[in-house]
Protein backbone atom coordinates (compact mmCIF):
# COMPACT_ATOMS: atom_id res chain seq x y z
CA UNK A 1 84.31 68.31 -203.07
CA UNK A 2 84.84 71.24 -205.73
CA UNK A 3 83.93 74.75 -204.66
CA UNK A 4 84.13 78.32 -205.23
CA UNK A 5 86.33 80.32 -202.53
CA UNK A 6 87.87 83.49 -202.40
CA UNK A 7 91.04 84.24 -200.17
CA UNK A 8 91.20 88.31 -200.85
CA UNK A 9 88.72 91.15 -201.81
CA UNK A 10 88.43 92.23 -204.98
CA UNK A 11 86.74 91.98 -208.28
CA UNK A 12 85.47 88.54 -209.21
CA UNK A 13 88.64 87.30 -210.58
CA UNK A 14 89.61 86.69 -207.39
CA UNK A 15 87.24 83.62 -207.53
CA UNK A 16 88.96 80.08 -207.80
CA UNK A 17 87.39 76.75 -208.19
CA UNK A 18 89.20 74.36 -205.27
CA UNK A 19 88.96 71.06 -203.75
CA UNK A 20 87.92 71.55 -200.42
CA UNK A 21 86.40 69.18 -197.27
CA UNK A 22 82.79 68.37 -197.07
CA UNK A 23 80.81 70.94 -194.45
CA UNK A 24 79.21 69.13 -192.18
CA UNK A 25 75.68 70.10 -190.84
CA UNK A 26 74.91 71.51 -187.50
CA UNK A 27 71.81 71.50 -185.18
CA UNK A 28 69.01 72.28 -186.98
CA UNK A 29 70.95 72.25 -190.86
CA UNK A 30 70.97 70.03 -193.71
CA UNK A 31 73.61 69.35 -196.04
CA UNK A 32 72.62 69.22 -199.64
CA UNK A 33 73.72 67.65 -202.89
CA UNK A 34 74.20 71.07 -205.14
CA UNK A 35 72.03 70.84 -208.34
CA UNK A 36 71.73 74.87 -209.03
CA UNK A 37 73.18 77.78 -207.14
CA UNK A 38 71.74 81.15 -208.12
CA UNK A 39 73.77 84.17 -208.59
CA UNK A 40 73.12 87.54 -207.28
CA UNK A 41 74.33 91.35 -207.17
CA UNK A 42 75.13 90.65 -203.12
CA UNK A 43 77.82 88.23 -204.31
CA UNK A 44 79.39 90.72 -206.32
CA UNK A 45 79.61 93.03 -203.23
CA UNK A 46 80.88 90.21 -200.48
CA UNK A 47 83.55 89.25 -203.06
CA UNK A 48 84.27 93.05 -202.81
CA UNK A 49 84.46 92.83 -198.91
CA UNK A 50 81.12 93.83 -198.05
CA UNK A 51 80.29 92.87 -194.66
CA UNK A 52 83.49 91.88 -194.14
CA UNK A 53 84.01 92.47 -190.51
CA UNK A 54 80.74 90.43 -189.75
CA UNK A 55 82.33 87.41 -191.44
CA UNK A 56 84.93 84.60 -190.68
CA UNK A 57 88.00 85.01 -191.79
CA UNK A 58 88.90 84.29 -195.30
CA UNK A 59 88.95 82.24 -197.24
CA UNK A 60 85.62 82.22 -197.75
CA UNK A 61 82.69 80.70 -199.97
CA UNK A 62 80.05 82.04 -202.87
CA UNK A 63 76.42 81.34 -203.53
CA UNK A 64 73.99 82.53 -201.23
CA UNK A 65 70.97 80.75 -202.55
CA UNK A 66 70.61 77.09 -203.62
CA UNK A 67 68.67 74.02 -204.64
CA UNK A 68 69.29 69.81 -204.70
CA UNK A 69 68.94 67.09 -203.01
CA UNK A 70 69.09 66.52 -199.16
CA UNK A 71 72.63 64.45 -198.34
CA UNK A 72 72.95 64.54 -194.60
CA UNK A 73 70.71 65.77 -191.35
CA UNK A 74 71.95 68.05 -188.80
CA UNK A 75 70.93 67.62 -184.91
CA UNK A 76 66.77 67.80 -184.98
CA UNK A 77 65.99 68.02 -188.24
CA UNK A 78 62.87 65.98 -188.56
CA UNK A 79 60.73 67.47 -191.21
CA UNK A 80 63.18 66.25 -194.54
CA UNK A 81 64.57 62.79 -195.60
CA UNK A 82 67.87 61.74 -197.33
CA UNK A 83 67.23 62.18 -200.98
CA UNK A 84 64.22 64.81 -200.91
CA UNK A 85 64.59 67.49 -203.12
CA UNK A 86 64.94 71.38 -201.52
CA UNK A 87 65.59 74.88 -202.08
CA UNK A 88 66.63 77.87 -199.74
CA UNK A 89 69.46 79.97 -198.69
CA UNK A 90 72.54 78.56 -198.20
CA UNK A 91 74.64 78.70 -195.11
CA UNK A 92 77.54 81.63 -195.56
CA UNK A 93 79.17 81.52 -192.36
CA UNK A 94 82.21 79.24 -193.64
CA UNK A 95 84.74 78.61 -196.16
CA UNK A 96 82.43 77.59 -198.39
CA UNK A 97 78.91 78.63 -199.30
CA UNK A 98 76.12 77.69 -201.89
CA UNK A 99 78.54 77.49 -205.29
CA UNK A 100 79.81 73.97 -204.13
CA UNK A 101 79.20 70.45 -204.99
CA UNK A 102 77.38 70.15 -201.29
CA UNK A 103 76.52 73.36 -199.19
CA UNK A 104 74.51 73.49 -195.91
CA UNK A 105 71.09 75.20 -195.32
CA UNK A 106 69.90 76.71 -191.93
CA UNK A 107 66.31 76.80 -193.80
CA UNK A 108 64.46 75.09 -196.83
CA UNK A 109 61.31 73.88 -198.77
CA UNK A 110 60.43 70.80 -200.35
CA UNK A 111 60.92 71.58 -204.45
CA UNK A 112 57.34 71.03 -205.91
CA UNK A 113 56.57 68.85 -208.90
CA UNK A 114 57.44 70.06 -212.28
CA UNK A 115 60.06 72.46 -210.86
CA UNK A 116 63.35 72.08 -211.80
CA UNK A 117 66.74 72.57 -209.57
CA UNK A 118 67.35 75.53 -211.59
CA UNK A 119 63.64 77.28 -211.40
CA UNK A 120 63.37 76.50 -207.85
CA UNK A 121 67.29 78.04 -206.89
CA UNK A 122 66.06 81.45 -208.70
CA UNK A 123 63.37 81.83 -205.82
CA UNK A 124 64.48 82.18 -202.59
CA UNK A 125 66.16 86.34 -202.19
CA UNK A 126 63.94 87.02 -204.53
CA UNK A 127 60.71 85.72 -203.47
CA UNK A 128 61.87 86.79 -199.95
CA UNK A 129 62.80 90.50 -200.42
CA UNK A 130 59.55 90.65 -202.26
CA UNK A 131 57.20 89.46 -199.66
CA UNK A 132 59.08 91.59 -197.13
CA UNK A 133 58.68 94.62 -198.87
CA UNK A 134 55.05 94.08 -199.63
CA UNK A 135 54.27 93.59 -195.86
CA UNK A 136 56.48 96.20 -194.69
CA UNK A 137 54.88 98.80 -197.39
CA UNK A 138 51.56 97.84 -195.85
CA UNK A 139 50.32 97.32 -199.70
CA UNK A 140 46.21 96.06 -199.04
CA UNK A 141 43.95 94.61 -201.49
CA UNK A 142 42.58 97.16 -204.14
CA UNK A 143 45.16 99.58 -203.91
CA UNK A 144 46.91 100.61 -206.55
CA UNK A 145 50.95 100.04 -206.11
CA UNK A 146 53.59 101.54 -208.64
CA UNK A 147 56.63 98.87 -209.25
CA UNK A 148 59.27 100.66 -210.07
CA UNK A 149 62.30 98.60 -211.51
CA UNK A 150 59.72 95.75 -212.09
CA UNK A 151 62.16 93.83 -215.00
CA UNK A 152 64.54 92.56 -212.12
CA UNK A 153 64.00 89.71 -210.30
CA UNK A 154 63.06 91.07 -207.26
CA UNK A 155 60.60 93.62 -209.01
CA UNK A 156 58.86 91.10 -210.94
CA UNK A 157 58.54 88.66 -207.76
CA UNK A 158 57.03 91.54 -206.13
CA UNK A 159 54.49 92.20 -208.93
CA UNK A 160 53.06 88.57 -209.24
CA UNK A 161 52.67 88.85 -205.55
CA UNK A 162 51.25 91.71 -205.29
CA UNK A 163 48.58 90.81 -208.25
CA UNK A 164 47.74 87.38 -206.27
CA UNK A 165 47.11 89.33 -202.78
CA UNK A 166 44.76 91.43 -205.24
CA UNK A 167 46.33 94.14 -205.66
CA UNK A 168 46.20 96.86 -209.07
CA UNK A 169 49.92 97.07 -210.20
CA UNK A 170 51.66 99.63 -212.51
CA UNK A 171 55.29 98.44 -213.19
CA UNK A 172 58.04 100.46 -215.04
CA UNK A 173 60.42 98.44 -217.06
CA UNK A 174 62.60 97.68 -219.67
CA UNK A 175 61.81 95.70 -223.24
CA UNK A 176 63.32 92.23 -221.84
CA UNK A 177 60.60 92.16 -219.47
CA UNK A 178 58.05 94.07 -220.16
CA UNK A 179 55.95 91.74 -222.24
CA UNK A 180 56.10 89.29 -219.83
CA UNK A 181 54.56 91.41 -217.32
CA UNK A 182 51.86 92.53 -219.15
CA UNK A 183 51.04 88.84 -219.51
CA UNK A 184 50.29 88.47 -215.88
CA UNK A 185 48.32 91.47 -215.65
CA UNK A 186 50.33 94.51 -214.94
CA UNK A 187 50.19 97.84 -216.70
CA UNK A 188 53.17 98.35 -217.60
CA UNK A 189 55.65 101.37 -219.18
CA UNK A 190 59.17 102.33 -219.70
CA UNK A 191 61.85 104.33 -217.67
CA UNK A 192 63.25 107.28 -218.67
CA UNK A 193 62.88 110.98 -219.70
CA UNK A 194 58.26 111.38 -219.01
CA UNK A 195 58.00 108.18 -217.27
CA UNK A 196 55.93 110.15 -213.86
CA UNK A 197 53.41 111.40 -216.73
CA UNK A 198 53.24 107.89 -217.86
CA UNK A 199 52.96 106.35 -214.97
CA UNK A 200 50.35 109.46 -213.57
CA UNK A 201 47.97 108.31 -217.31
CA UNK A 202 47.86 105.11 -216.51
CA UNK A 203 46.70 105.53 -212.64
CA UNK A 204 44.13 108.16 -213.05
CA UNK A 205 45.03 109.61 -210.42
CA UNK A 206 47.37 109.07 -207.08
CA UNK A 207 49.21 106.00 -206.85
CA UNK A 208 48.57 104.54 -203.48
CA UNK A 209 52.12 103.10 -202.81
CA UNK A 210 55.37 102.83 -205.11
CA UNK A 211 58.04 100.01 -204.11
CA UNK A 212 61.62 100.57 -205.89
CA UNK A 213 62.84 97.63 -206.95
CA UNK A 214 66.01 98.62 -208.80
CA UNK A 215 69.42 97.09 -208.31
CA UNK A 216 70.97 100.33 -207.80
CA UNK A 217 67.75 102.59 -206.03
CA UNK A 218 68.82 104.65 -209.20
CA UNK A 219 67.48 107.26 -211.27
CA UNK A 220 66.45 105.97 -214.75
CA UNK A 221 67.63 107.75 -217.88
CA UNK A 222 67.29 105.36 -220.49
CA UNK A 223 64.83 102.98 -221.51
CA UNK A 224 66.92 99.98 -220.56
CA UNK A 225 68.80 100.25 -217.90
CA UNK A 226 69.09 101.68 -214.58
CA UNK A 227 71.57 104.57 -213.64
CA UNK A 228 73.49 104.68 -210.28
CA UNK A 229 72.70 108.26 -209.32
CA UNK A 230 70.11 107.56 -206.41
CA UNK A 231 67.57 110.19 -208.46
CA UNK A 232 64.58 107.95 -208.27
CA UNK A 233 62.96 108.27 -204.94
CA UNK A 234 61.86 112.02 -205.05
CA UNK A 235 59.85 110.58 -208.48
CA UNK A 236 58.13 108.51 -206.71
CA UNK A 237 57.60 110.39 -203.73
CA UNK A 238 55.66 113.47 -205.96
CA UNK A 239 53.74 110.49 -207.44
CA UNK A 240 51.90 109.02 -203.89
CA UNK A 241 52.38 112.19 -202.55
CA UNK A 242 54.08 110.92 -199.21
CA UNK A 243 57.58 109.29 -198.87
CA UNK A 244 56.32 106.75 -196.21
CA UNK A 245 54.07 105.78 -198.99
CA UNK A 246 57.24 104.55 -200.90
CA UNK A 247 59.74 101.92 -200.22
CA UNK A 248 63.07 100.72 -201.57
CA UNK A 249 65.19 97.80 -201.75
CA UNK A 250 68.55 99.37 -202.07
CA UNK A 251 68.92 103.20 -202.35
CA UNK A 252 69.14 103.21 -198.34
CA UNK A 253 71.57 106.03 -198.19
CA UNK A 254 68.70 108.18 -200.39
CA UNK A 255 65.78 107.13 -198.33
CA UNK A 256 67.13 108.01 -194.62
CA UNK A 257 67.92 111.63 -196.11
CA UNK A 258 64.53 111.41 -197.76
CA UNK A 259 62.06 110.03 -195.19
CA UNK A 260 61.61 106.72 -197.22
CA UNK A 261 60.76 103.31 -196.19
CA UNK A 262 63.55 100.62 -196.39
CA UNK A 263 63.41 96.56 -195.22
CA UNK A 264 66.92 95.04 -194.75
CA UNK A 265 66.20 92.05 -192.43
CA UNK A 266 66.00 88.88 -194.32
CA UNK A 267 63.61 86.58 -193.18
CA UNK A 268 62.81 82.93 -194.58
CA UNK A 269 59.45 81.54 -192.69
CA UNK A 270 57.82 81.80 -195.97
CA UNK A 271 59.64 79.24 -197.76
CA UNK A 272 56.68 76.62 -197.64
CA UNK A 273 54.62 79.64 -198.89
CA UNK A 274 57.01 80.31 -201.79
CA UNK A 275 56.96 76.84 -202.91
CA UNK A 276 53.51 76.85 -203.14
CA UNK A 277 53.39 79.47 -205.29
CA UNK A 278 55.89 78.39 -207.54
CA UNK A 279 53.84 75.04 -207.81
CA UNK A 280 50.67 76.59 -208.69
CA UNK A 281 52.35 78.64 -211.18
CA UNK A 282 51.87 82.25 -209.17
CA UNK A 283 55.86 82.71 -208.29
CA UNK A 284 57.96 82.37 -211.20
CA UNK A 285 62.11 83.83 -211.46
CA UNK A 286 62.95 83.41 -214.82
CA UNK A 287 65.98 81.94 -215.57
CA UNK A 288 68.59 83.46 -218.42
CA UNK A 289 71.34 81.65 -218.54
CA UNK A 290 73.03 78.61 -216.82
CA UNK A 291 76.94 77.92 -216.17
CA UNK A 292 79.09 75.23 -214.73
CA UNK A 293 81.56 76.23 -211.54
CA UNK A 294 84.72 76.73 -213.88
CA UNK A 295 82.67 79.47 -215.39
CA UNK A 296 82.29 82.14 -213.19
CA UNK A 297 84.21 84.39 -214.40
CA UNK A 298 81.92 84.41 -217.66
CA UNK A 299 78.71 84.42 -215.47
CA UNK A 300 80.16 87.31 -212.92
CA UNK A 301 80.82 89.54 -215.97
CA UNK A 302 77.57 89.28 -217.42
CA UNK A 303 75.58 89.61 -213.96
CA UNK A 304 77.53 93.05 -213.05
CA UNK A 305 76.56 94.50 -216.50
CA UNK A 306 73.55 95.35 -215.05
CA UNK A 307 71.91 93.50 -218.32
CA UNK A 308 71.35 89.85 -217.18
CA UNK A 309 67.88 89.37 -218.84
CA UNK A 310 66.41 87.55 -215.57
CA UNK A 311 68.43 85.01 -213.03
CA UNK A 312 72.18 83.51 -214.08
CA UNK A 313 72.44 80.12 -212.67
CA UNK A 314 75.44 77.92 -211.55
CA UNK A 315 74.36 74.25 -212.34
CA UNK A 316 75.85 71.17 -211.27
């Protein structure tokens, strides 16, 4: 089969499209037939030798979330047949991952009707980051929750969910998004310079909990795009009024020093749950832009702009 490896650490030109054996499922894994492998800012940093002494050896594969059609049936695995369509995380403890013609899963839902490949491969670190951070927050019906970095995926994930568990939601974002968010019933408002007075208008009064949702955890400057200086967190600490009111996704190193909530354990027993959602309509990732394998190099350099306008997608 063709798929993407890497055999040294570095930026993603390092990436090479190979012919490589078949993985093979274990106990409790499926192998799938790879229809769309979504790209994230975690490949990026694993390419860059993140986690790298909690890997195997190189070389090793891309891809960490994928969707297609089930090929093969690991040691029992009951609950899927040959040929059913499914999404989920791929398995990334080989020389090959989810950017591959046929990838394993240690976990996966059924794809539901009117769903494509591509829509359904968008969901899973997404959907699941989201969810985690909305039960570890303790966000409860009624209360008003500040979403800050809502126009990435994860942020926007976060805000549908939190408006279906009935919760108010203020979300600060950029123009690509922002529309769209208003659509589904957010109050929304841009970054940068007077964005805590916005944000403090629009409330009333205190927000209840604020979830940073921001690639970086970083400051915001402009109205566009988020900066990598870690400045955010004390904003949205003045605006609940307590840091273990607030909880991010990625400024870790900022949160410790500032008494802030993090979640870092990924978790995928929601994955029926998510494709529920996405069936009725509740969960959507939007997708900007689709590429073949031998394109990565294109898609890489337009993820790690920081400007990516929703999900890329590797499509087979």
């Amino acid at each position: 089969m063709k798929a993407l490896q890497f055999d040294r650490f570095g930026s993603p030109d390092v990436i090479v499209l190979r012919d490589v054996p078949q993985p093979e499922p274990g106990p409790g894994q499926i192998r799938i037939a790879v229809r769309a492998c979504g790209l994230t800012p975690a490949d990026w940093h694993i390419v860059d030798g993140l986690l790298a002494d909690h890997l195997p050896p190189l070389p090793r594969g891309l891809g960490l979330e994928i969707a297609g059609t089930v090929d093969a049936l690991g040691e029992g695995v009951t609950d899927v047949r040959i040929g059913d369509r499914v999404f989920g995380p791929a398995v990334f403890h080989g020389s090959t991952a989810g950017a591959a013609e046929y990838a394993l899963m240690p976990a996966w839902a059924r794809i539901p009707d009117g769903v494509t490949a591509e829509q359904a491969a968008a969901l899973p670190m997404a959907a699941e980051t989201a969810w985690r951070a909305l039960d570890d927050l303790g966000v409860e019906p009624g209360e008003l929750l500040l979403v800050h970095g809502a126009g990435s995926t994860v942020g926007e994930a976060a805000v549908r969910f939190a408006l279906h568990r009935g919760v108010r939601v203020i979300a600060t974002a950029g123009p690509t998004r922002a529309g769209a968010l208003e659509e589904i019933g957010a109050q929304v408002t841009a970054y940068g310079e007077g964005m805590a007075e916005r944000v403090a208008a629009l409330a009333g009064g205190r927000i209840d909990r604020a979830l940073d949702t921001t690639p970086t955890g970083g400051r915001i400057d402009r109205a566009d795009q988020p900066s990598p200086a870690g400045g955010s967190l004390p904003t949205l600490i003045g605006l609940t009024g307590d840091p273990d009111r607030v909880l991010t996704v990625s400024d870790f190193a900022a949160a410790a020093d500032l008494g802030v909530r993090i979640t870092t354990e990924m978790r995928y027993d929601r994955m029926d749950e998510f494709a529920r959602l996405a069936g009725e309509g509740v969960l959507v990732v939007p997708v900007a832009r689709t590429y073949t394998l031998d394109r990565i190099e294109e898609a890489a350099e337009l993820s790690r702009s920081g400007r990516p306008g929703g999900k890329l997608m590797l499509v087979l």
